[in-house]
Structure formats: structure tokens, C-alpha cells
Protein backbone atom coordinates (compact mmCIF):
# COMPACT_ATOMS: atom_id res chain seq x y z
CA UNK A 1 -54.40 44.32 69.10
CA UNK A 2 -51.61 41.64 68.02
CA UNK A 3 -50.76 39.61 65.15
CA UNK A 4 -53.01 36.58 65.60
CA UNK A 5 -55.87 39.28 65.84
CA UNK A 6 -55.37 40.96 62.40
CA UNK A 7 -54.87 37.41 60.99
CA UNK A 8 -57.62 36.37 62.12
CA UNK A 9 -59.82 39.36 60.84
CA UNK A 10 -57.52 39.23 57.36
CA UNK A 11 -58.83 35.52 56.96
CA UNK A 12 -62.36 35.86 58.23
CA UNK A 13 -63.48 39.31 55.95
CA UNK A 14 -61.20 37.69 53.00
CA UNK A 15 -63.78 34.30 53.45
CA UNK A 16 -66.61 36.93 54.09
CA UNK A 17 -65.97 39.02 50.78
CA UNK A 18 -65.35 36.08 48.26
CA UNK A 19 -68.90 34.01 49.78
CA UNK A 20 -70.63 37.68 49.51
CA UNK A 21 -69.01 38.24 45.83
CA UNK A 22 -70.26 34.81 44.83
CA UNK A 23 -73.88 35.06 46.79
CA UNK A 24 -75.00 38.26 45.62
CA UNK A 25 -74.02 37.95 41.65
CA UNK A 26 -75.58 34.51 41.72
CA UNK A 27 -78.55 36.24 43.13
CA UNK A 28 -78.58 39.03 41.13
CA UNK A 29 -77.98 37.37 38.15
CA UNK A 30 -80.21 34.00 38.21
CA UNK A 31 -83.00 35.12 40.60
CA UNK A 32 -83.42 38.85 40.25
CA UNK A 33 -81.99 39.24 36.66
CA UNK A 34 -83.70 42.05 34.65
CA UNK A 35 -85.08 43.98 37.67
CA UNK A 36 -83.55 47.38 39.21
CA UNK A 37 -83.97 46.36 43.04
CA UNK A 38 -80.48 45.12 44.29
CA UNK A 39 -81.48 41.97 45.54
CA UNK A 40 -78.09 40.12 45.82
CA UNK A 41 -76.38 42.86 48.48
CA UNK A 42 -80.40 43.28 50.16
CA UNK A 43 -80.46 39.27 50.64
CA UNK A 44 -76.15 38.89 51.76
CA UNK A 45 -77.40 41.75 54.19
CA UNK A 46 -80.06 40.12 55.53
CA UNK A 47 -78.27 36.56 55.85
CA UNK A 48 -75.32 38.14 57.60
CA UNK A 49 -77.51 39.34 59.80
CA UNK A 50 -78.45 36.63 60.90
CA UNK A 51 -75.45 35.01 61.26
CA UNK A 52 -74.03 37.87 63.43
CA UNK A 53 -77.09 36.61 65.31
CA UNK A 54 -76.41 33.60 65.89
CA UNK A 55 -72.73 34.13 66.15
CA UNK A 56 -73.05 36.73 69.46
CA UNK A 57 -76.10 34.83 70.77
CA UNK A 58 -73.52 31.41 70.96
CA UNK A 59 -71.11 33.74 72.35
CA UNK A 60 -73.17 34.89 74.92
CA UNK A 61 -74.69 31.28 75.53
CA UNK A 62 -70.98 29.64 76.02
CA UNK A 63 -69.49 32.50 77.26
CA UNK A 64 -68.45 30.36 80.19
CA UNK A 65 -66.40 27.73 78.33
CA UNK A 66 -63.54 28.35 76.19
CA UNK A 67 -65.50 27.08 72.81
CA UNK A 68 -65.23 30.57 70.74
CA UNK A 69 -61.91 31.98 71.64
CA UNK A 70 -61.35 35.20 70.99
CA UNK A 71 -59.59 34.54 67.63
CA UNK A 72 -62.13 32.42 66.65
CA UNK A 73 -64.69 35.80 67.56
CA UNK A 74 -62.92 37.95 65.49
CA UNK A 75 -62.83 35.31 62.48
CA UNK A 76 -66.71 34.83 62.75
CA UNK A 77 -67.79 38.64 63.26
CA UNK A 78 -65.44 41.76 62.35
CA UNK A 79 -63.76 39.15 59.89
CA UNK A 80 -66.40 37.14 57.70
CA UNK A 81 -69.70 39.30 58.58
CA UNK A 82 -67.51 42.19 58.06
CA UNK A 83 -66.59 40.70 54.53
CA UNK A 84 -69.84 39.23 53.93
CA UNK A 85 -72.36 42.38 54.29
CA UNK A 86 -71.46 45.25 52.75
CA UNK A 87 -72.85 48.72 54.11
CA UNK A 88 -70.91 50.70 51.15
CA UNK A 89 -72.14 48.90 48.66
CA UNK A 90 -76.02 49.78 50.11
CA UNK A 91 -75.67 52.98 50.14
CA UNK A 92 -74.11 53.05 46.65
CA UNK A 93 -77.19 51.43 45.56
CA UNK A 94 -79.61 53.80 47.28
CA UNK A 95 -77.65 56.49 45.51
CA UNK A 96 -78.09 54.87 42.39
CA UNK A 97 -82.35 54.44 43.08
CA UNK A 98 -82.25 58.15 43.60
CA UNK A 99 -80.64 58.73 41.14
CA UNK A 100 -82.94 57.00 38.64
CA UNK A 101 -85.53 58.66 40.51
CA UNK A 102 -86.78 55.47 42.41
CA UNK A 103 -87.41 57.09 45.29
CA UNK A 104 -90.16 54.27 46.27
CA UNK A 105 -87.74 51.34 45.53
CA UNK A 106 -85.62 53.13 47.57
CA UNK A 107 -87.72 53.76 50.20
CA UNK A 108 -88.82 49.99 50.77
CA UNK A 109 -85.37 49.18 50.45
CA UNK A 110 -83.94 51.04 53.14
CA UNK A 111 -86.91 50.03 55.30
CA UNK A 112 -86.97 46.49 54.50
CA UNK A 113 -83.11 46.32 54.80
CA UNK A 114 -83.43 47.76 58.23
CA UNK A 115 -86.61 46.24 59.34
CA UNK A 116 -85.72 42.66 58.25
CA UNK A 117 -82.33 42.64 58.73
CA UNK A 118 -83.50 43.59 62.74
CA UNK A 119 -85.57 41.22 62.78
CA UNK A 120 -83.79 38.29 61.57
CA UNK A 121 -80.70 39.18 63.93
CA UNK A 122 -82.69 38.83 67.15
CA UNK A 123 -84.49 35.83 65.70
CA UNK A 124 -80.93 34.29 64.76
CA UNK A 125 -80.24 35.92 68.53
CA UNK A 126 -82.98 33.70 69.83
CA UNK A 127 -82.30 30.82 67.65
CA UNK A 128 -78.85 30.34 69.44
CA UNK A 129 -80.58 30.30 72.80
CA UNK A 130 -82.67 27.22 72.49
């Protein structure tokens, strides 16, 4: 671990946090407004995980070559998908469905968020293959 490492995690999950911020109230509030189901931190979830999807399947594709350095790594995963998706904030709101005594809603969103977000981080995994 050196300095150009943390920076480059500082700058990534600072870039990460401020596009999920941004994302999920603009969801929440202009697609999903009036409706309990967090669907602003469900749909950041799923997107980052495809983008970690594509990010480690073009790692693994140009692994060769010097394209991603490691700094550049670090920026694209622990840094902005780290800042982008949000496992705290999930849980909070799973909390908060049992709490209100949605234990369906949070059923299907535990399973969906697991289910999809799988799914659409091999098929951004695939994606970077072709």
C-alpha cells in the first residue's frame, strides 16, 4: 500500500459516491416517487454491478498489456464501485421494510438484489470478452 494507491481509491470512491448520490435520488425521486421499495440504491446496485463486470472481465482480457495499471484498477473498482454501490445503505433499507412490516418487499428485494445483481455481473463479465 503507498500513496498513489490511497489516492487513487480517495478519487475513484469520492467519483463513485457523488454519481451514486446523484443516480439514486434522481431515481428515487422522478421514477419511483411515492412508492416504499428503494429503487434508487436497488438500481446503483445493480449498475455497479455491472460495471465491476466489465471492469475485471477487461482486466482479465488485457491482462497482458499494460492498459489498466494498477492505479488505474484501484480507481475503477475499490475506488468508484466502492463509492458507487452501497451495501450499508441496503441493509439499512431492509431494516427499514421490516420494520414497516414489509417482509414481502423485503423479501423480493434481497432476492432480486442478489439474483440480478449476479446476473448482470457475469453478463457485464461476458460482455467484456467479446
Amino acid at each position: 500500500m503507498n500513496g498513489t494507491s490511497i489516492l487513487a481509491v480517495f478519487i475513484g470512491s469520492g467519483l463513485g459516491g457523488v454519481c451514486r448520490y446523484v443516480l439514486s435520488r434522481f431515481i428515487q425521486s422522478n421514477v419511483a416517487s411515492g412508492t416504499i421499495f428503494p429503487w434508487g440504491t436497488f438500481w446503483v446496485n445493480i449498475i455497479g454491478c455491472f460495471i465491476i463486470g466489465l471492469c475485471y472481465g477487461y482486466f482479465n482480457r488485457y491482462a497482458a498489456s499494460s492498459i489498466f495499471s494498477p492505479q488505474v484498477r484501484l480507481i475503477l473498482t475499490v475506488g468508484f464501485c466502492g463509492g458507487f454501490t452501497t451495501f450499508s445503505t441496503f441493509i439499512n433499507e431492509n431494516y427499514l421494510l421490516f420494520q414497516s412490516s414489509n417482509v414481502f418487499l423485503l423479501c423480493v428485494y434481497v432476492a432480486a438484489s442478489v439474483l440480478l445483481g449476479f446476473a448482470l455481473l457475469y453478463a457485464g463479465y461476458v460482455l467484456s470478452q467479446l
